[in-house]
C-alpha atoms as a PDB file:
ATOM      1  CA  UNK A   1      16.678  -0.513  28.207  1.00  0.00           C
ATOM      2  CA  UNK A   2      13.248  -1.533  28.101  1.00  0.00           C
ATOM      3  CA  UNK A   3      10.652   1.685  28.477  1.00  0.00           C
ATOM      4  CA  UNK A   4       6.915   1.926  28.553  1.00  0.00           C
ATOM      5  CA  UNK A   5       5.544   3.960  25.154  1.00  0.00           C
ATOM      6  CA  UNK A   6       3.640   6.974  26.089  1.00  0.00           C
ATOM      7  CA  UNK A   7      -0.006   6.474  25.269  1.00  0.00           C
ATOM      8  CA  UNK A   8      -1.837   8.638  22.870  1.00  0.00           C
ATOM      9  CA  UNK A   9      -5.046  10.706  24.104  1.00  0.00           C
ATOM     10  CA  UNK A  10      -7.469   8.433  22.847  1.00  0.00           C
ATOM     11  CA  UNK A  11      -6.236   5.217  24.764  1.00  0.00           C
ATOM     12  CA  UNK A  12      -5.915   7.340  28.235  1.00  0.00           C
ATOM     13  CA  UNK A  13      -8.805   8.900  27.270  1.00  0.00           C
ATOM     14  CA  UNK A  14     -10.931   5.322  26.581  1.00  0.00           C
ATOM     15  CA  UNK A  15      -9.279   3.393  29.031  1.00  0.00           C
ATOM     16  CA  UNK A  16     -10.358   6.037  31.752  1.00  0.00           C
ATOM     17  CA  UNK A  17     -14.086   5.435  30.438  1.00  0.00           C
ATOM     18  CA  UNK A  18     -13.994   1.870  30.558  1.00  0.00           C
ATOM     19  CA  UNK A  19     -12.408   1.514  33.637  1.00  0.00           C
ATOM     20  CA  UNK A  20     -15.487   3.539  35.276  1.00  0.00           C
ATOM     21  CA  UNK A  21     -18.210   1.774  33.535  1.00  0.00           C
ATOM     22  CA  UNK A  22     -16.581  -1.554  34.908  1.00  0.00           C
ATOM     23  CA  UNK A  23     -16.270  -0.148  38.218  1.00  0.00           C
ATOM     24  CA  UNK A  24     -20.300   1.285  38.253  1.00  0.00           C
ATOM     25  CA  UNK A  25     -21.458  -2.185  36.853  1.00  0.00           C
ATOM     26  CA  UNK A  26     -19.599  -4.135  39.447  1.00  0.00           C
ATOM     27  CA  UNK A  27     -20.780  -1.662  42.036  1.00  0.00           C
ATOM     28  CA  UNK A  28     -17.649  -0.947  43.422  1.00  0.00           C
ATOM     29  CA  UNK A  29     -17.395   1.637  45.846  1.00  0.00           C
ATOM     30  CA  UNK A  30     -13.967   1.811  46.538  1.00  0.00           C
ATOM     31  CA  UNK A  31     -11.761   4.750  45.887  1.00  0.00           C
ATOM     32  CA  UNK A  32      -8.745   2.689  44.980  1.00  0.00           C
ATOM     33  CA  UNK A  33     -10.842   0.862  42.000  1.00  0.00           C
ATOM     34  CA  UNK A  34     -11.661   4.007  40.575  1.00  0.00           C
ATOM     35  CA  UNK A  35      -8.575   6.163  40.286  1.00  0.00           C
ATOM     36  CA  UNK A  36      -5.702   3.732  39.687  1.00  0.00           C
ATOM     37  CA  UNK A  37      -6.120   2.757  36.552  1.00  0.00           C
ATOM     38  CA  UNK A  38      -6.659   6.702  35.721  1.00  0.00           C
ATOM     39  CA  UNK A  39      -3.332   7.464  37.535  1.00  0.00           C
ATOM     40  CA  UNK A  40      -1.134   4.758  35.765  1.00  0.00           C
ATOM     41  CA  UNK A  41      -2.670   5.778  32.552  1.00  0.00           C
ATOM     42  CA  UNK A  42      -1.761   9.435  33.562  1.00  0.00           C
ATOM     43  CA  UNK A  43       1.708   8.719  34.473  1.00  0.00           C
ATOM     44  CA  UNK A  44       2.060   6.345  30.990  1.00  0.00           C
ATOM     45  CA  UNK A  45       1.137   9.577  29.326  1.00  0.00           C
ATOM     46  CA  UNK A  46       2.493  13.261  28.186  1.00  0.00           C
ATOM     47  CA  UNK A  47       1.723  15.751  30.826  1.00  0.00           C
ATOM     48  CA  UNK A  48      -0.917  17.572  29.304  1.00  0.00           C
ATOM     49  CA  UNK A  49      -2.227  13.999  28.374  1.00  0.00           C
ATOM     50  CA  UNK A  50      -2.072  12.984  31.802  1.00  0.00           C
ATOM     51  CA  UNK A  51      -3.893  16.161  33.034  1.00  0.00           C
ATOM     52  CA  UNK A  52      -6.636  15.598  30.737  1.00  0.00           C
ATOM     53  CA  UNK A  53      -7.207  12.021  32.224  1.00  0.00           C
ATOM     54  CA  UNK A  54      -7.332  12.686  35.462  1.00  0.00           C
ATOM     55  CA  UNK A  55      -9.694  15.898  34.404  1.00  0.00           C
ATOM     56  CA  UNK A  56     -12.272  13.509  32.790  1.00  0.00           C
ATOM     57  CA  UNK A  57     -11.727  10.764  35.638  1.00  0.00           C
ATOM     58  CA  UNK A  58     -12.483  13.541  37.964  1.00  0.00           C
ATOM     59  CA  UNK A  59     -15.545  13.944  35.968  1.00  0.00           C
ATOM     60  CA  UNK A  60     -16.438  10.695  36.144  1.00  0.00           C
ATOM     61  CA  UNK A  61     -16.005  10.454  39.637  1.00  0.00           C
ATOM     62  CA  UNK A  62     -18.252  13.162  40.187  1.00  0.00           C
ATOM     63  CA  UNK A  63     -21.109  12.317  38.281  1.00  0.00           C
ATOM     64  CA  UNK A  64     -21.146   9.076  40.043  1.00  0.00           C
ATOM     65  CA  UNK A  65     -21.726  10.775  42.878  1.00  0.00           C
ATOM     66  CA  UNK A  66     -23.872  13.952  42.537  1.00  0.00           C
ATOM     67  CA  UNK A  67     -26.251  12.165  39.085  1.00  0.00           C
ATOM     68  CA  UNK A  68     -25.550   9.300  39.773  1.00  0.00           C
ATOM     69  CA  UNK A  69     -25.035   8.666  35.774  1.00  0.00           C
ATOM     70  CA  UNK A  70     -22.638   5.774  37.064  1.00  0.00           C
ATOM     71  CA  UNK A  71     -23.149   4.726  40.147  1.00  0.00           C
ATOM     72  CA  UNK A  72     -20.309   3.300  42.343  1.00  0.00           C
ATOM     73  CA  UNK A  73     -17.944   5.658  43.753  1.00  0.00           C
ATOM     74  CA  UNK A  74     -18.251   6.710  48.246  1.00  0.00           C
ATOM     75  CA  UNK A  75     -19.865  10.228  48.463  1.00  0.00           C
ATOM     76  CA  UNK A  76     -17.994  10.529  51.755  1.00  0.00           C
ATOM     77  CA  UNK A  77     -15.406  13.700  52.234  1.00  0.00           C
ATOM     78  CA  UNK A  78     -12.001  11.658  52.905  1.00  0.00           C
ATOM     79  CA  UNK A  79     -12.782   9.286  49.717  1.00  0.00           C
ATOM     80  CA  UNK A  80     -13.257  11.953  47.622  1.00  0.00           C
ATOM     81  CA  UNK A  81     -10.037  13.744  48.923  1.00  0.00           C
ATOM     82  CA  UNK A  82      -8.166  10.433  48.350  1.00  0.00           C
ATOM     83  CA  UNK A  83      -9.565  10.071  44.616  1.00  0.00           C
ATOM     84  CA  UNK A  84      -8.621  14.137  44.434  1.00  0.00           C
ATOM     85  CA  UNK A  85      -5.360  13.962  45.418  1.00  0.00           C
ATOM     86  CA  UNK A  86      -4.494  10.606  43.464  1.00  0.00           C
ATOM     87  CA  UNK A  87      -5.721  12.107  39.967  1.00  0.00           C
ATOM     88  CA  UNK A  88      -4.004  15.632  40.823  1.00  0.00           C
ATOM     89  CA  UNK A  89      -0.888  13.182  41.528  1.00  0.00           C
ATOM     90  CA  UNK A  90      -0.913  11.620  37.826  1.00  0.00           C
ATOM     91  CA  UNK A  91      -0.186  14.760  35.623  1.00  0.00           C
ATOM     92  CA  UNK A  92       2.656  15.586  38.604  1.00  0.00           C
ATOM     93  CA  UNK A  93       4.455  12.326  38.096  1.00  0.00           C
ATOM     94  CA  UNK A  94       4.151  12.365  34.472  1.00  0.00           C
ATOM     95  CA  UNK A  95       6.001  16.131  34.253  1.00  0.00           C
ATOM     96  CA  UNK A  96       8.686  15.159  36.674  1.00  0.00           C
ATOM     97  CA  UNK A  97       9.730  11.690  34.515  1.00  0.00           C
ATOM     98  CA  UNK A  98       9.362  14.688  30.804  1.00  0.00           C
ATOM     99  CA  UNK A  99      11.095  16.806  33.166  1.00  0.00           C
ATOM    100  CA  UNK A 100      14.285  14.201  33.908  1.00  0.00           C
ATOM    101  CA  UNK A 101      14.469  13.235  30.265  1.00  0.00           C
ATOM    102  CA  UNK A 102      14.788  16.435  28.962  1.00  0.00           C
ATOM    103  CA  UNK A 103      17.596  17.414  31.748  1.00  0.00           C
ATOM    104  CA  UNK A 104      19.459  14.539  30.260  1.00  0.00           C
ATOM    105  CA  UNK A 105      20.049  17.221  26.865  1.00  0.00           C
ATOM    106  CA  UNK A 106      22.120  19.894  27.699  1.00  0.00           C
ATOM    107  CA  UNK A 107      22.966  22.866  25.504  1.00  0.00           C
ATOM    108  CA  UNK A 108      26.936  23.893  25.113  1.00  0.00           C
ATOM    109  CA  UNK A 109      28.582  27.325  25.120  1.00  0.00           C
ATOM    110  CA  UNK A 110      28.777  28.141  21.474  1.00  0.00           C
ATOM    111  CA  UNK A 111      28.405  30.887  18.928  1.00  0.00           C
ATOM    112  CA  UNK A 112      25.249  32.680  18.475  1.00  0.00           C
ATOM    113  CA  UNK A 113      25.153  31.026  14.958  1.00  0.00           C
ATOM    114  CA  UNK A 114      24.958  27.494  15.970  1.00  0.00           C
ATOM    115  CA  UNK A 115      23.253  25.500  19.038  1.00  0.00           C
ATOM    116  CA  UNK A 116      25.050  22.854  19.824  1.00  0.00           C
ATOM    117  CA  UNK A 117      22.718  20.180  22.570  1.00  0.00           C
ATOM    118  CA  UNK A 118      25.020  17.279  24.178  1.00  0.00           C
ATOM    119  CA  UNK A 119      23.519  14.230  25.838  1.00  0.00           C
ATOM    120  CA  UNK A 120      24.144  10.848  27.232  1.00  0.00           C
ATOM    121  CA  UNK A 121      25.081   7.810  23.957  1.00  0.00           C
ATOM    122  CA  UNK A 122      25.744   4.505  26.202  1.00  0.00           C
ATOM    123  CA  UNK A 123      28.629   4.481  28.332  1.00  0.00           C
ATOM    124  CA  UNK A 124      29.808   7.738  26.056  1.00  0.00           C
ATOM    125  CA  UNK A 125      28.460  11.345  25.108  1.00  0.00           C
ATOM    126  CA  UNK A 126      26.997  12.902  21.584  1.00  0.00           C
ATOM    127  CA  UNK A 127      26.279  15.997  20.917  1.00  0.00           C
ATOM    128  CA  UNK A 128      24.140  17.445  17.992  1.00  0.00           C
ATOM    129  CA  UNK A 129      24.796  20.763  16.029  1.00  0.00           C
ATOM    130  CA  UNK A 130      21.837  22.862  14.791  1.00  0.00           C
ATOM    131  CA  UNK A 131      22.473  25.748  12.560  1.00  0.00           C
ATOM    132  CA  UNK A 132      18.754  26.735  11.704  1.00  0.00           C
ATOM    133  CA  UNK A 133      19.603  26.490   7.859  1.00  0.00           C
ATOM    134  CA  UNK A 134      16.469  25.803   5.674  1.00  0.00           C
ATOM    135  CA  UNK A 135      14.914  22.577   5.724  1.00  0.00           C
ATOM    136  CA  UNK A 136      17.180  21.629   8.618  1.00  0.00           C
ATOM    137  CA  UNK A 137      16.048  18.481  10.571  1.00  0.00           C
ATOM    138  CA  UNK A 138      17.545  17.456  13.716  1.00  0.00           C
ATOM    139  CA  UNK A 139      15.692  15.586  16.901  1.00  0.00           C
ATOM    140  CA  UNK A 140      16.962  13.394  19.188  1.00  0.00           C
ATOM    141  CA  UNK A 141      15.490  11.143  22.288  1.00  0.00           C
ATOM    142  CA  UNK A 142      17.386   9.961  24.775  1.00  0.00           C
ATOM    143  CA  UNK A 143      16.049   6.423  26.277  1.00  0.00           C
ATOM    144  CA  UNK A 144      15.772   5.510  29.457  1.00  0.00           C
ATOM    145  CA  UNK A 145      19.042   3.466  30.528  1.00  0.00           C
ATOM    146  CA  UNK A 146      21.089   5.761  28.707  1.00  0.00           C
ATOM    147  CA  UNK A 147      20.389   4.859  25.255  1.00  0.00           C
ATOM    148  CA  UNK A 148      19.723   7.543  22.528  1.00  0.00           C
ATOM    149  CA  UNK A 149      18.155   8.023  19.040  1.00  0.00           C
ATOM    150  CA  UNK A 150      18.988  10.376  16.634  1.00  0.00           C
ATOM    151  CA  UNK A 151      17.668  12.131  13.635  1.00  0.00           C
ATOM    152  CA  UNK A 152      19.273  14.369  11.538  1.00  0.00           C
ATOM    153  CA  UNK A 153      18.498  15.084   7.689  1.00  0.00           C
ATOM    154  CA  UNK A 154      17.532  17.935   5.467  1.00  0.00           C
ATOM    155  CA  UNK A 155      13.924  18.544   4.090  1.00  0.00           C
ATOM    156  CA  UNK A 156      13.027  19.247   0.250  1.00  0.00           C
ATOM    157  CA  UNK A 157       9.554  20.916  -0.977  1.00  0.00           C
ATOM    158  CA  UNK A 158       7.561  23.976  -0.406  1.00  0.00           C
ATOM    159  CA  UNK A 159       5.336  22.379   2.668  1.00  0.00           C
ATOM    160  CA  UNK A 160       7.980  20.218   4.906  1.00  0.00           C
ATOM    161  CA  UNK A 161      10.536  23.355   4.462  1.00  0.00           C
ATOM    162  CA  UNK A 162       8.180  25.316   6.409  1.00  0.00           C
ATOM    163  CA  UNK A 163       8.900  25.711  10.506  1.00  0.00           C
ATOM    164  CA  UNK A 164       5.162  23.905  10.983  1.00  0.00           C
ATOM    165  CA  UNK A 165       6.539  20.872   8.165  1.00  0.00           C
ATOM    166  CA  UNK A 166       9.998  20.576  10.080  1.00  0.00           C
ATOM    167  CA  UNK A 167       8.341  20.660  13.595  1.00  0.00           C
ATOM    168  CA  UNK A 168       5.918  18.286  12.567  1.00  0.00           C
ATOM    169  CA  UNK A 169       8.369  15.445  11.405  1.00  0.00           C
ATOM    170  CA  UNK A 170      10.563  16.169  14.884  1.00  0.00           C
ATOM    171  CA  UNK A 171       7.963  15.410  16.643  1.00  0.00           C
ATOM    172  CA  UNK A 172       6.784  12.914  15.068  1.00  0.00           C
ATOM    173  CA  UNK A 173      10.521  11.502  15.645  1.00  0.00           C
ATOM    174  CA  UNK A 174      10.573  12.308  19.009  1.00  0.00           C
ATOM    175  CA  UNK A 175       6.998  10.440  19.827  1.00  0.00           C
ATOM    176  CA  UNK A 176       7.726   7.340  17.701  1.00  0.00           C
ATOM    177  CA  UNK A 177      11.604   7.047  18.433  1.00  0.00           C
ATOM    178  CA  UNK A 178      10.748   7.136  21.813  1.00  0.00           C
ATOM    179  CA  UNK A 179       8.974   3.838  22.048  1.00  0.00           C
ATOM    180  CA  UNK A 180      12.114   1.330  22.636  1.00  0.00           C
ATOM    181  CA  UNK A 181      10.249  -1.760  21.145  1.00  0.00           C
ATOM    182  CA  UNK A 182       9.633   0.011  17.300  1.00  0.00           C
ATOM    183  CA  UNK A 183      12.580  -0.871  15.121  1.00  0.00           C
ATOM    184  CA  UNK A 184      14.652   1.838  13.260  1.00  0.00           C
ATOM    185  CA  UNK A 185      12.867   0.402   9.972  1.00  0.00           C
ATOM    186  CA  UNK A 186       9.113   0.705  11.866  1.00  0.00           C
ATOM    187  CA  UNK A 187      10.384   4.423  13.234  1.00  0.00           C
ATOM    188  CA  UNK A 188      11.430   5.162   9.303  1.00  0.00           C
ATOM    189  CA  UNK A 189       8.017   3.890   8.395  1.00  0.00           C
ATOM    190  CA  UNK A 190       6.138   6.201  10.604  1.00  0.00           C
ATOM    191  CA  UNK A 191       7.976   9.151   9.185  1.00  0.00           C
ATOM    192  CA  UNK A 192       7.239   8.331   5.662  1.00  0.00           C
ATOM    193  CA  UNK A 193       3.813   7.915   6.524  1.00  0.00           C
ATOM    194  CA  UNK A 194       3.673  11.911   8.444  1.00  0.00           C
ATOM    195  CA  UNK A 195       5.809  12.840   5.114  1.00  0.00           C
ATOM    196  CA  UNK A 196       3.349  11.661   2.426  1.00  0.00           C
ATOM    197  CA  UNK A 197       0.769  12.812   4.868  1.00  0.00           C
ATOM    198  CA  UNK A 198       1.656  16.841   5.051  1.00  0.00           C
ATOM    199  CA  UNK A 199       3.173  17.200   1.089  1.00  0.00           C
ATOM    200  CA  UNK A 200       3.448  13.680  -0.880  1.00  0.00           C
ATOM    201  CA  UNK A 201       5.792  15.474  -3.191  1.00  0.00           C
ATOM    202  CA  UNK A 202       8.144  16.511  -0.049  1.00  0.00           C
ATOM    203  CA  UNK A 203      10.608  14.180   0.707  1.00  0.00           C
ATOM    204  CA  UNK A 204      13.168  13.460   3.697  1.00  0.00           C
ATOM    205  CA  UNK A 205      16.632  13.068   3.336  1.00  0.00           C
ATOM    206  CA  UNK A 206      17.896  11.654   6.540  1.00  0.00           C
ATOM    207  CA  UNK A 207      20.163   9.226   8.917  1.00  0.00           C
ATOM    208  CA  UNK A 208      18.500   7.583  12.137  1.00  0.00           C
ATOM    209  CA  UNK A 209      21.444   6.653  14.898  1.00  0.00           C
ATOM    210  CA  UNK A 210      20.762   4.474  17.398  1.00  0.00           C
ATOM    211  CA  UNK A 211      23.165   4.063  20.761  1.00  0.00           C
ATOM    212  CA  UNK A 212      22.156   1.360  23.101  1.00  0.00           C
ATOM    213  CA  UNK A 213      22.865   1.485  26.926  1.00  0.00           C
ATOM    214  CA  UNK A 214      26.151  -0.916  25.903  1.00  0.00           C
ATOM    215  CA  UNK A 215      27.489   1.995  23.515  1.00  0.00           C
ATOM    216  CA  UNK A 216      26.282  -0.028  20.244  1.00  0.00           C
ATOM    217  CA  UNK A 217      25.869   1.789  17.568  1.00  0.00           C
ATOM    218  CA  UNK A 218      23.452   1.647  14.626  1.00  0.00           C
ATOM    219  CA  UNK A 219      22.297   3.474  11.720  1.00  0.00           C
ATOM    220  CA  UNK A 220      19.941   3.681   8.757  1.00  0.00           C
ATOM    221  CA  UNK A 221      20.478   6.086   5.999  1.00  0.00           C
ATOM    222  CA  UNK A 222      17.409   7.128   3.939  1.00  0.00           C
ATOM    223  CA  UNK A 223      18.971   9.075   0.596  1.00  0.00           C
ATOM    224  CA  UNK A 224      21.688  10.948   3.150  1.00  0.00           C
ATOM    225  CA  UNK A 225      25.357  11.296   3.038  1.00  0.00           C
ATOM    226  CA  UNK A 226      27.420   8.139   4.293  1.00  0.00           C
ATOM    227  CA  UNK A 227      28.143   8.267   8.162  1.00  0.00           C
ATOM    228  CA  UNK A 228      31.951   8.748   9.041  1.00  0.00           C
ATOM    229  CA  UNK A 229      34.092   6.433  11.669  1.00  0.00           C
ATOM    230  CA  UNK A 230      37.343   7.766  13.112  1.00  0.00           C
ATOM    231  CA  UNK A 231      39.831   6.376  15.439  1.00  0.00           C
ATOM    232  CA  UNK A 232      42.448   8.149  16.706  1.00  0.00           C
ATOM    233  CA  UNK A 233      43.698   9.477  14.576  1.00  0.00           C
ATOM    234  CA  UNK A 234      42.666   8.793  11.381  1.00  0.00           C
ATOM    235  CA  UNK A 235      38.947   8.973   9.869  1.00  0.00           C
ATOM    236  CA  UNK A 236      36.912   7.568   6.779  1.00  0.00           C
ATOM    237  CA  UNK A 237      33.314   6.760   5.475  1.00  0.00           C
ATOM    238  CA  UNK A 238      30.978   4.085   7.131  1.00  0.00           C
ATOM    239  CA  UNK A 239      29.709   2.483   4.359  1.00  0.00           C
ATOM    240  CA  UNK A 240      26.224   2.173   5.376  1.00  0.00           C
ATOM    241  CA  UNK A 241      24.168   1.539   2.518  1.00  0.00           C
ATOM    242  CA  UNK A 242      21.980   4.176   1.365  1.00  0.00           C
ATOM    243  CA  UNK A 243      18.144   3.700   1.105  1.00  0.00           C
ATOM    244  CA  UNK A 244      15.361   5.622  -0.293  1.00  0.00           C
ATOM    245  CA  UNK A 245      14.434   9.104   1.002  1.00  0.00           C
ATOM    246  CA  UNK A 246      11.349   8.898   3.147  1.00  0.00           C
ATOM    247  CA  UNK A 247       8.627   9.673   1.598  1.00  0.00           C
ATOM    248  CA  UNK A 248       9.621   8.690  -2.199  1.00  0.00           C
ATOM    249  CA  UNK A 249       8.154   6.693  -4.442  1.00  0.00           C
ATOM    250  CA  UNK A 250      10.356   4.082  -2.848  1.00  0.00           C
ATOM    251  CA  UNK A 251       9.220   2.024  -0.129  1.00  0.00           C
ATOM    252  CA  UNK A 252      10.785   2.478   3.128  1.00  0.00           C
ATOM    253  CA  UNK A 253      10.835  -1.317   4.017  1.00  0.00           C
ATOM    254  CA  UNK A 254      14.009  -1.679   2.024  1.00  0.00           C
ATOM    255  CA  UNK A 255      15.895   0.231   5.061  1.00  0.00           C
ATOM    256  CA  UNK A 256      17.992  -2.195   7.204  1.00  0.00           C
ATOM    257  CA  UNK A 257      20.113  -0.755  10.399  1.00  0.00           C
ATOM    258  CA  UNK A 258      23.626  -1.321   9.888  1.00  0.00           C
ATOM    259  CA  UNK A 259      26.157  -1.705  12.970  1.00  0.00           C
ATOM    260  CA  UNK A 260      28.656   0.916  13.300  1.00  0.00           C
ATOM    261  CA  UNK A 261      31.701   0.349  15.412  1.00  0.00           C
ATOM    262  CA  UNK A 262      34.258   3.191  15.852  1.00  0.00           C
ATOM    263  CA  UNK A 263      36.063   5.692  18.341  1.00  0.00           C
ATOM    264  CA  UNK A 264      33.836   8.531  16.671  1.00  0.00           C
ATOM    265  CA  UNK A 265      30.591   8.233  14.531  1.00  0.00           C
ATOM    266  CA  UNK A 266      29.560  11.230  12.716  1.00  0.00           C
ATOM    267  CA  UNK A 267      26.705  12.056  10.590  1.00  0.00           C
ATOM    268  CA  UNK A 268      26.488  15.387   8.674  1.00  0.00           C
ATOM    269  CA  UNK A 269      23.416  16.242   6.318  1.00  0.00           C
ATOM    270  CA  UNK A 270      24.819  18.571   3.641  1.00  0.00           C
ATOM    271  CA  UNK A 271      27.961  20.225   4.871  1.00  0.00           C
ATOM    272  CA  UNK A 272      30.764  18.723   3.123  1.00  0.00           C
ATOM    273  CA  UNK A 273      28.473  16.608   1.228  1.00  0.00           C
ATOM    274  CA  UNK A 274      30.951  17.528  -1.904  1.00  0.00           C
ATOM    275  CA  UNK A 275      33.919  17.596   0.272  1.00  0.00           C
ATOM    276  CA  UNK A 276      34.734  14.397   2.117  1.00  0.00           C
ATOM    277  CA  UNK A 277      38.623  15.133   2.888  1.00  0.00           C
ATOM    278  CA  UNK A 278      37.467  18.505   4.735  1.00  0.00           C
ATOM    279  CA  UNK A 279      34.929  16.324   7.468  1.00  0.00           C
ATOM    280  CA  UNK A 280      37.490  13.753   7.234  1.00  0.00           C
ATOM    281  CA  UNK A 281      40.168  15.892   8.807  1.00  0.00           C
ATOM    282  CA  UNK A 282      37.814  18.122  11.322  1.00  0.00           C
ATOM    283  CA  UNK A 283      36.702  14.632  12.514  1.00  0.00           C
ATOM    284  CA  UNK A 284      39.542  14.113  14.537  1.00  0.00           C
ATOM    285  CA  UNK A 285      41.088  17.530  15.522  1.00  0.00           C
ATOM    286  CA  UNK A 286      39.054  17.292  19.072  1.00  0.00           C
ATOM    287  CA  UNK A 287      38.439  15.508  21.162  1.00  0.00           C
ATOM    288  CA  UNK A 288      35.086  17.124  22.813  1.00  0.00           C
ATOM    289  CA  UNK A 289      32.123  15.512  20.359  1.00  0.00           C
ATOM    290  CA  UNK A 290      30.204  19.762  21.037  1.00  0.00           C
ATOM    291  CA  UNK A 291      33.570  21.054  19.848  1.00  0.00           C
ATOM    292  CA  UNK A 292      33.554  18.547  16.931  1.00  0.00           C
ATOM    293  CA  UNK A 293      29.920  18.864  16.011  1.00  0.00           C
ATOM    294  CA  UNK A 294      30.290  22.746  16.036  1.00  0.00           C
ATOM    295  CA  UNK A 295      33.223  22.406  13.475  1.00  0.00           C
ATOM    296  CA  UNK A 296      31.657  20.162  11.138  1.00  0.00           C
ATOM    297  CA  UNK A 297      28.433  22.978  10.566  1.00  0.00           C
ATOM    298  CA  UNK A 298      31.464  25.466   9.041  1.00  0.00           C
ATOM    299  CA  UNK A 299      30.847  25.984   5.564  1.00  0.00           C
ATOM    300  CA  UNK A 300      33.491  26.449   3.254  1.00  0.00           C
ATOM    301  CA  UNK A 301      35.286  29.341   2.760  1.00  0.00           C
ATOM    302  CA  UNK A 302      34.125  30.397   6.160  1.00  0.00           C
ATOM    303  CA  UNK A 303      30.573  31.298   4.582  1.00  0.00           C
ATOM    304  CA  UNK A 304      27.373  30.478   6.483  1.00  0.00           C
ATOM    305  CA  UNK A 305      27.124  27.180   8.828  1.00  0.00           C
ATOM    306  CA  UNK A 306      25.200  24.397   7.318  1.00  0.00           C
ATOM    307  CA  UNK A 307      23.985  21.846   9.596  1.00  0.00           C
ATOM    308  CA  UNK A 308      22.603  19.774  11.263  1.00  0.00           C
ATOM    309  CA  UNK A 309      25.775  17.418  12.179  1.00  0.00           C
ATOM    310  CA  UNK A 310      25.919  14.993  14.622  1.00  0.00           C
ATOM    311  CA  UNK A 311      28.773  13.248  16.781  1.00  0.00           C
ATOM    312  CA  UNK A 312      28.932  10.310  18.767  1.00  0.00           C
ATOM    313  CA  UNK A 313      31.378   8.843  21.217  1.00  0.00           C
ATOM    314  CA  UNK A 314      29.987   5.858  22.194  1.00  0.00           C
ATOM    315  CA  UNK A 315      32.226   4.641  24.466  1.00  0.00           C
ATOM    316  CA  UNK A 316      33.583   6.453  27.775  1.00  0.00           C
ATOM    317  CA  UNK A 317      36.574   8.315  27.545  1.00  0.00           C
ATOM    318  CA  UNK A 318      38.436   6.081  29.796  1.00  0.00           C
ATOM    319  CA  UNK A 319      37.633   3.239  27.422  1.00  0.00           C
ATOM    320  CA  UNK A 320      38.910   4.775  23.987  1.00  0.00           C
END
């Protein structure tokens, strides 16, 4: 499940640069030389990441040319259509891979008071319920090979509660969670870091899943509610030990994953935080994980949905 982290503006950006100057000092004239590393750079990137390299590698290409500020590249028409058409290639590339990713979540017929967004979890399927309660957190980033990683947790303080706080720590999820080779405990790290960063009296109450391409299951809690497993048909808590909030006074290198093995995993960030017996029973009265996710957002007493929940099936229904 191996996948290539996308590279940040800087390194496309400074890689581009170099990658010019070496091809100017060595006097190399060939189109090839000076627009592949640009392109693979490009496609490594986000698309408006990738459009911006092969902008300034345009750039470059030019002034090679028409200055010459560094010399190198053929002034003849069909190289510089080559080089033009390679860099216009990158940015392409790297929005249809963003584009196949995101087609991977798909959002479920539900009521207009909850969105409910399912998605491939190994061999199985999760789905995650978001209510748009305040200081609602939810994220999640499906991996290439059909893994997936989840956030879901609830925000406290003035700053993070606001919608530029919470988008800020999903997408700081989204870009860190994304790179297979960080551990859930580096991934935690980086969000305590973007925590402290926007309010250091803010904190995040959250659980990370992880789903590998087997159907494996992992989690870290950070100051959340305990996961629940069910079977078929009976349910109860995880037992995953609890760590610090992210972004307390606590250090988040005391978070350790813990394997979860079960029909159903669910994770639920305040609804039925006081309740256990009432997410114990809704755990197992469907089988669809959108169906499930949607029930465990219902507040008590029918009042207003609290979310975000999240439910996993990690294995295929023909294996359960």
């Amino acid at each position: 499940m191996p996948r290539k982290a996308l590279l940040s503006t800087r390194t496309a950006l400074a890689g581009t640069t170099g990658n010019a100057m070496l091809m100017g000092a060595a006097e190399i004239s060939s189109p090839l030389g000076w627009v592949l590393l640009p392109g693979l750079l490009g496609v490594s990137a986000r698309p408006r990441v990738a459009a911006l390299v092969s902008a300034w590698a345009g750039v470059l290409v030019l002034a090679s040319v028409v200055v010459p500020v560094v010399p190198g590249h053929r002034s003849d028409p069909t190289a510089l259509v080559a080089s033009a058409l390679a860099l216009a290639a990158a940015p392409a590339l790297a929005w249809a891979r963003r584009r196949r990713r995101s087609a991977a979540v798909v959002r479920a017929t539900t009521p207009p008071d909850v969105a409910v967004f399912t998605m491939p979890a190994g061999p199985g399927r999760a789905a995650l319920a978001i209510c748009g309660t305040p200081g609602e957190i939810g994220a999640a980033v499906p991996l290439r090979g059909g893994g997936l990683r989840v956030l879901v947790g609830t925000v406290t303080g003035p700053t993070l509660a606001t919608p530029a706080g919470r988008r800020a720590i999903e997408l700081a999820f989204r870009r860190h969670a994304g790179r297979t080779r960080r551990s859930l405990p580096q991934v935690v790290e980086a969000l305590d870091t973007v925590v402290r960063e926007i309010a250091p009296a803010g904190h995040l109450r959250a659980t990370i899943v992880q789903v590998d391409r087997d159907g494996q299951v992992e989690a870290a809690r950070c100051g959340s509610p305990d996961l629940v497993v069910a079977g078929r048909d009976h349910a109860s808590l995880a037992g995953v030990p609890a760590g610090p909030a992210i972004g307390s006074t606590a250090t988040a290198d005391g978070v350790t994953p813990t394997p979860v093995t079960a029909r159903r995993v669910a994770v639920v960030a305040e609804a039925h935080r006081d309740d256990p017996a009432t997410m114990l029973g809704q755990m197992v009265r469907d089988d669809d994980p959108a169906r499930a996710a949607q029930r465990l957002t219902q507040g008590p007493g029918g009042e207003r949905r609290v979310g975000p929940a999240l439910v996993v099936d990690p294995a295929a229904a023909s294996r359960r």
